[in-house]
Protein backbone atom coordinates (compact mmCIF):
# COMPACT_ATOMS: atom_id res chain seq x y z
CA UNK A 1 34.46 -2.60 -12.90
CA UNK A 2 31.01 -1.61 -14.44
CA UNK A 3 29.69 -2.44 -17.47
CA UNK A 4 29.73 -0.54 -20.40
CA UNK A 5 26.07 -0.29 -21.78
CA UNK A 6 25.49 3.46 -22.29
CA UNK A 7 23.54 4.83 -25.04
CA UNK A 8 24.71 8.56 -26.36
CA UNK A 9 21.41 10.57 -28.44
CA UNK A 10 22.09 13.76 -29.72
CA UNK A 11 19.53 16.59 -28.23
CA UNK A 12 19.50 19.29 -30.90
CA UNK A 13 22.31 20.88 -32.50
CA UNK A 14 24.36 21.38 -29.25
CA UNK A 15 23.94 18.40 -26.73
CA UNK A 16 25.05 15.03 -26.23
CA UNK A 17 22.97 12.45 -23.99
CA UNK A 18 24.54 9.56 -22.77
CA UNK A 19 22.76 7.32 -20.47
CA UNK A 20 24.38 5.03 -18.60
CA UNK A 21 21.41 2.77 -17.74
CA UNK A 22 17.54 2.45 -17.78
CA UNK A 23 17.69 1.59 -14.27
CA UNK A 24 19.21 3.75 -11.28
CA UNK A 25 21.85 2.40 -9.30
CA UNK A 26 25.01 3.27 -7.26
CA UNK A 27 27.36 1.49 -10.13
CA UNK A 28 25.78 3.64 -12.71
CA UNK A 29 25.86 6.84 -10.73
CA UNK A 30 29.63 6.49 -10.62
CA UNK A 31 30.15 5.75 -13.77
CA UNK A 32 27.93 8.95 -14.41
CA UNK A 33 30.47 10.54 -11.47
CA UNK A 34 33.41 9.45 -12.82
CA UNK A 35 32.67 10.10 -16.95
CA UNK A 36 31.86 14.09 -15.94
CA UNK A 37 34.79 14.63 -13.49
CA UNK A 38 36.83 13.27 -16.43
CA UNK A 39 35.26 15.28 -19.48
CA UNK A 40 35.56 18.70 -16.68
CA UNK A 41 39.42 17.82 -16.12
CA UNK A 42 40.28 17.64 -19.80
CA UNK A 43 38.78 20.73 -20.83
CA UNK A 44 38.07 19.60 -24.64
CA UNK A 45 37.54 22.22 -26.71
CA UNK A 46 34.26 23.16 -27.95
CA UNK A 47 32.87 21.29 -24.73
CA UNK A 48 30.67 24.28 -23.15
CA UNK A 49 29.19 22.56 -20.00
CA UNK A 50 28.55 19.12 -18.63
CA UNK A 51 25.92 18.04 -16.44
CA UNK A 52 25.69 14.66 -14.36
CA UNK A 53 22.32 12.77 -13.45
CA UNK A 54 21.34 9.94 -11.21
CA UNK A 55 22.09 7.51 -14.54
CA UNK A 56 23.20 9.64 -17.14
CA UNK A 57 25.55 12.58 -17.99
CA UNK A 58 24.62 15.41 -20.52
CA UNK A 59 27.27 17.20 -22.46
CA UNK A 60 26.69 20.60 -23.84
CA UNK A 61 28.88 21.79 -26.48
CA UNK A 62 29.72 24.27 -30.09
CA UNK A 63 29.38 22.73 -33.01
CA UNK A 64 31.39 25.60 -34.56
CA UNK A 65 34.36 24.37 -32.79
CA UNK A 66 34.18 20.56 -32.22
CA UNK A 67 32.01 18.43 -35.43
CA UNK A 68 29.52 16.21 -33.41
CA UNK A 69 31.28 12.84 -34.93
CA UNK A 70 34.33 13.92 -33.31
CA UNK A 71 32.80 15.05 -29.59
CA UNK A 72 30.80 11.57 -29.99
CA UNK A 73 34.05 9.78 -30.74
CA UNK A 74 36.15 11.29 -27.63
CA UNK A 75 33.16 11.09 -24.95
CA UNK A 76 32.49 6.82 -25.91
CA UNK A 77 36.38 6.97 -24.92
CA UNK A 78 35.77 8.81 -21.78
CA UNK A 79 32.96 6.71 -21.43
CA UNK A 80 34.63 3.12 -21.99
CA UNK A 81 37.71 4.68 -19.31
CA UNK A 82 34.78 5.21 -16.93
CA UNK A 83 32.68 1.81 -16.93
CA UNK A 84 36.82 0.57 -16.04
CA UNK A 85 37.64 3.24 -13.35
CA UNK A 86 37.80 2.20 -9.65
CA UNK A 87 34.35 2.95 -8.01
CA UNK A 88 36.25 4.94 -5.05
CA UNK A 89 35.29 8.98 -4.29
CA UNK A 90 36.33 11.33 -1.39
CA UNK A 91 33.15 12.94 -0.34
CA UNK A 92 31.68 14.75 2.83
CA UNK A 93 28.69 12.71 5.34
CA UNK A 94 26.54 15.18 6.83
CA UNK A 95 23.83 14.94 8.92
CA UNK A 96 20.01 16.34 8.42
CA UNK A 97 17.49 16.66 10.74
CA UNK A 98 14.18 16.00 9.99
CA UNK A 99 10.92 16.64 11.79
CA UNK A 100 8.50 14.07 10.71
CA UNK A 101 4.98 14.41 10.67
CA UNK A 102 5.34 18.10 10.98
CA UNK A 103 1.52 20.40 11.36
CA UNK A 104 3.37 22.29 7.99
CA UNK A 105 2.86 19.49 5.76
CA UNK A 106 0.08 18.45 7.75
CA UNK A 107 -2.21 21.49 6.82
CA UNK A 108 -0.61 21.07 2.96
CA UNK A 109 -1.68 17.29 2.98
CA UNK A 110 -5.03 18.18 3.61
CA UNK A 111 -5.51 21.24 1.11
CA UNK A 112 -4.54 18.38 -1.74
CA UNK A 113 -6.11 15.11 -0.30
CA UNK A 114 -8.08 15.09 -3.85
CA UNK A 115 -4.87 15.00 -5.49
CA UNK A 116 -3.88 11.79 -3.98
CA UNK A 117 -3.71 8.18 -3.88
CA UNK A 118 -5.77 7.96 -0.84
CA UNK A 119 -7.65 10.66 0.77
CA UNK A 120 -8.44 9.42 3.92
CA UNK A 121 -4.89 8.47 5.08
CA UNK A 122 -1.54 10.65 5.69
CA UNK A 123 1.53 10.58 3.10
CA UNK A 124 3.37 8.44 6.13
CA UNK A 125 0.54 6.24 6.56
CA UNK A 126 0.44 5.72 2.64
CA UNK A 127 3.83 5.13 2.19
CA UNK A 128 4.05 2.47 5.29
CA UNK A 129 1.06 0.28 3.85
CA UNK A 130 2.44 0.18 0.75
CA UNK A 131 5.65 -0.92 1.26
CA UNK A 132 5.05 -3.38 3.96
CA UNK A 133 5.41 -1.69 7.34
CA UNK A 134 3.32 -2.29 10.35
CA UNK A 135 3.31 1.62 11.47
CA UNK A 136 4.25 4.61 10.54
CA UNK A 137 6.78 4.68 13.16
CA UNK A 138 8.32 1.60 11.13
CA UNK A 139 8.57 3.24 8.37
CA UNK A 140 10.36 6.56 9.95
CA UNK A 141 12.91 4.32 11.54
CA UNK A 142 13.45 2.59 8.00
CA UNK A 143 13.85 6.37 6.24
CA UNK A 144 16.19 7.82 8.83
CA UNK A 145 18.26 4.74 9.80
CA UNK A 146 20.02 4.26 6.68
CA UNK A 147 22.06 6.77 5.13
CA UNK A 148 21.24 8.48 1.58
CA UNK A 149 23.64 9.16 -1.58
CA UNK A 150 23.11 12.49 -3.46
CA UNK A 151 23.01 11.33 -7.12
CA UNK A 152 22.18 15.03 -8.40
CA UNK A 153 20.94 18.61 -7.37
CA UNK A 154 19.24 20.27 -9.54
CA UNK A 155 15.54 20.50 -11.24
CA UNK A 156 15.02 23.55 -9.07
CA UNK A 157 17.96 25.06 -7.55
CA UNK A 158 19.54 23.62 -5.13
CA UNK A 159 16.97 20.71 -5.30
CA UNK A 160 19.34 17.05 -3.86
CA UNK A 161 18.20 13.92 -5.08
CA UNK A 162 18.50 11.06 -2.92
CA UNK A 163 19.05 7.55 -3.48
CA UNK A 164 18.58 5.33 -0.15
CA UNK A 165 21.94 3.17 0.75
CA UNK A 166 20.31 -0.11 1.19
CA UNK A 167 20.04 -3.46 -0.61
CA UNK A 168 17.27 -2.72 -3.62
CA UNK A 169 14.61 -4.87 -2.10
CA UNK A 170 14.87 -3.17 0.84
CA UNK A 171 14.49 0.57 -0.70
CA UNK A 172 11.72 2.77 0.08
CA UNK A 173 9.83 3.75 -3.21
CA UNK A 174 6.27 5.66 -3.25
CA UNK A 175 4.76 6.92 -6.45
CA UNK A 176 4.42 10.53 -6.67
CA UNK A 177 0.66 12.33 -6.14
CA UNK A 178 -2.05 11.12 -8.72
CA UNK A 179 -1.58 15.05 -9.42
CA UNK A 180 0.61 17.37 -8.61
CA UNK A 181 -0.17 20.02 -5.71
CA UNK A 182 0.39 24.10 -6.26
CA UNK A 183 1.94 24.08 -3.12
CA UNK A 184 4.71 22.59 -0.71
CA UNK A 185 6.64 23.78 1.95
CA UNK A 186 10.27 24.84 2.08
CA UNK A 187 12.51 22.61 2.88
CA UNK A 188 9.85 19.66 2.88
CA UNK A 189 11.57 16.11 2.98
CA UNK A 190 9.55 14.73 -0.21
CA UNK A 191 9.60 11.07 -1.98
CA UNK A 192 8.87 9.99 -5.47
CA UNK A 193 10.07 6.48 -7.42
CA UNK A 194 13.04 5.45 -5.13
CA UNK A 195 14.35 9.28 -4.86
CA UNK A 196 13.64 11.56 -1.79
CA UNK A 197 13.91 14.81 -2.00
CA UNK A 198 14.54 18.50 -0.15
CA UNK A 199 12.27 21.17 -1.66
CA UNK A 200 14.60 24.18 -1.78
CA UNK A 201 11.98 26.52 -2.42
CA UNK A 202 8.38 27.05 -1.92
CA UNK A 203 6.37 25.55 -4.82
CA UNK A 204 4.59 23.45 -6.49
CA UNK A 205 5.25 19.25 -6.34
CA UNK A 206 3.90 15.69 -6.98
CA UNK A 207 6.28 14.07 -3.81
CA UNK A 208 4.79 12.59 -0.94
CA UNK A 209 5.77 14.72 2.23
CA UNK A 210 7.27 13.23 4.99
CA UNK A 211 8.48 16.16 7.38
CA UNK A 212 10.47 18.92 7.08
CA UNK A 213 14.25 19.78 7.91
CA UNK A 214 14.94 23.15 9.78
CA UNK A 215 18.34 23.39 8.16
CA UNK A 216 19.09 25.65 5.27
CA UNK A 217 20.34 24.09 1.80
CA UNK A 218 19.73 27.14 -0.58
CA UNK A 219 20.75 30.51 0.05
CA UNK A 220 21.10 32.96 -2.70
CA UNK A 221 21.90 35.96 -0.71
CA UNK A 222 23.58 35.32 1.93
CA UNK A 223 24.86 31.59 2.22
CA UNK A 224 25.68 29.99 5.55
CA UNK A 225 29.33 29.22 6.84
CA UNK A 226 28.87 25.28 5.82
CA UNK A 227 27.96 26.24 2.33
CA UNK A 228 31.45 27.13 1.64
CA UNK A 229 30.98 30.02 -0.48
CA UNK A 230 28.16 28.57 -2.40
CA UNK A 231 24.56 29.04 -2.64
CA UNK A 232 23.56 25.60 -2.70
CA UNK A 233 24.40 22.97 0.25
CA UNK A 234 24.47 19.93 -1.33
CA UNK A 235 26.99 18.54 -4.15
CA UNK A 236 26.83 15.29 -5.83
CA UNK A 237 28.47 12.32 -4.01
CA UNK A 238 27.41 13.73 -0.70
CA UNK A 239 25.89 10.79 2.04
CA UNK A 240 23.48 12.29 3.77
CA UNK A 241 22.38 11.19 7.40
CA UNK A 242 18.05 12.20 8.33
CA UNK A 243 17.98 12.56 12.03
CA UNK A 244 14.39 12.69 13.42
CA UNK A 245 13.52 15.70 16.02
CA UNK A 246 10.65 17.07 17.53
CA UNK A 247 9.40 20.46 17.86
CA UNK A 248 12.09 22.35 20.29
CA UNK A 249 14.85 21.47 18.24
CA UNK A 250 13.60 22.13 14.94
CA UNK A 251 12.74 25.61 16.64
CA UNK A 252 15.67 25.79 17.81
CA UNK A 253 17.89 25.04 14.79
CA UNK A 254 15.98 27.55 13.41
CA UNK A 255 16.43 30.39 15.29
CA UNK A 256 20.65 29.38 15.09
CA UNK A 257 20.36 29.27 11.28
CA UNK A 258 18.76 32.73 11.55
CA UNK A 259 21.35 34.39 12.93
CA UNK A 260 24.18 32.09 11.14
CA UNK A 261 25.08 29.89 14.00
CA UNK A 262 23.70 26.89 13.16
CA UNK A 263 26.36 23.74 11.96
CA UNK A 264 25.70 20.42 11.24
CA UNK A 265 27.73 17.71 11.74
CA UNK A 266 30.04 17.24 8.51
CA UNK A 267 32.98 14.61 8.04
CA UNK A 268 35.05 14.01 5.08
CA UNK A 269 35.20 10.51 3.78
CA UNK A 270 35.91 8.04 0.79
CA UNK A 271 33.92 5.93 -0.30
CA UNK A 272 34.30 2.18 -1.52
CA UNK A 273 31.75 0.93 -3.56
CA UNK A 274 33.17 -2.25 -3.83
CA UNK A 275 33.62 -2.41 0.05
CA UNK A 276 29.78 -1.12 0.21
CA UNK A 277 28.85 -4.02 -1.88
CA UNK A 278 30.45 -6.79 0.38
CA UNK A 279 28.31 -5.75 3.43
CA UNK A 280 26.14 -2.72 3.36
CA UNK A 281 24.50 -2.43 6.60
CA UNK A 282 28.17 -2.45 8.25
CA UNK A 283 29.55 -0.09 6.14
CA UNK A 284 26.66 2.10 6.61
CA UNK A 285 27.29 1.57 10.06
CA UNK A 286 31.27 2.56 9.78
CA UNK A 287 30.32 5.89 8.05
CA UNK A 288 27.90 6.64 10.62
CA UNK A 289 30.56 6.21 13.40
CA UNK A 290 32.76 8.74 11.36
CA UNK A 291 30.17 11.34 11.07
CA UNK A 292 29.41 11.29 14.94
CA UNK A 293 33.17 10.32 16.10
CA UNK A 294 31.80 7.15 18.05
């Protein structure tokens, strides 16, 4: 069970923020999960659209057809049902391969080194130092070896937002650039707080870079077979698995996503919370066995 400590704010004339906690954390996230799957499934009337975060969950609605008193009423119920609901979801593992220290982000790193924390070293060698690794290599093996929720997607489009699967003194967290750059590489694997993140797009950002994935997870024209008739990969709940590769294969995987034969490894799965809780590295390791059938 999760406590019940959100606040609800009213945004405007037409939304309804309600924050689960100050703090991000799996038990939060599903109560976030289960609150909007529950609001969605009930279909209450004036309710336009709802929208869940890492922590929170923001309900758009009419005030023409439901008074605010009375939407505020019905979601603290929804809410109160959610802090008690089991902390269990079927969801998808997939995997994600990333090639670290990539000469993409490499050439971006140095076009911005006056935009960060310090010039002289690499985003990797940054992030290692700071949170207590003795190489870079270290700190790779930390990032990939553990799996990753997706709390949201969003921000841009088809943007995931990671939270690492490990105990909280153990997660990786790396302040974002003293400013932001104008520029960053598709498909960059980024980091900023305790979230990493997959630039969908080409733009501007404030993450520290850390490599870059070959594998498509936005396509508005012509989406990939594992999209499943969306444009955007990634849905929240997903676990997400980093692989590290080198040069051939990222070449490689993207020459197969170029002519729509590249597939990653997906498996469905549910997912205990409580069972999490009791020993994380082991489940970790139980999920991983799924997604590669070992």
């Amino acid at each position: 069970m999760i406590e019940n400590s959100t606040r609800f704010s009213f945004g405007g004339d037409e939304h309804l923020l309600c924050e689960c906690s100050e703090e991000m954390s799996l038990q939060s996230f599903f109560k976030s999960l289960s609150a909007t799957t529950r609001i969605k499934q009930l279909g209450i009337p004036g309710v336009v659209e709802v929208c869940g975060g890492n922590a929170a969950y923001l309900v758009r609605f009419n005030p023409d057809e439901i008074h605010p008193d009375d939407l505020l009423e019905r979601i603290k119920e929804i809410d109160e049902e959610a802090a008690k609901a089991e902390p269990v979801v079927e969801t998808r593992i997939t995997e994600i391969p990333v090639y670290y220290q990539d000469p993409w982000t490499a050439e971006t790193m140095k076009q911005f080194r006056d935009r960060h924390q310090t010039p002289e070293s690499t985003d990797l060698e940054y992030a290692a130092e700071i949170n207590g690794f003795h190489s870079v290599g270290e700190f790779i093996k930390a990032h990939h070896e553990s799996p990753w929720f997706v709390s949201q997607v969003g921000f841009v489009c088809g943007v995931p937002w990671l939270y690492q699967m490990v105990d909280i003194e153990r997660q990786i967290q790396v302040p974002k650039y003293v400013r932001p750059r104008t520029d960053t590489p598709r498909h960059t694997i980024g980091h900023g707080g305790c979230f990493a993140a997959i630039y969908a797009v080409r733009g501007a950002g404030g993450y520290q870079m850390f490599g870059i994935t070959p594998m498509p997870i936005f396509e508005p024209n012509e989406p990939t077979t594992y999209f499943e008739g969306s444009m955007v990969f990634s849905k929240p709940g997903d676990i997400v698995k980093f692989r590290p590769i080198e040069r051939a294969e990222y070449d490689e995987i993207v020459k197969l996503s170029e002519e729509g034969k590249y597939n990653p490894p997906i498996k469905e799965v549910i997912f205990d919370l409580r069972e999490f809780n009791k020993n994380t590295d082991e489940y970790n390791k139980g999920l991983v066995e799924k997604l590669y059938d070992i």
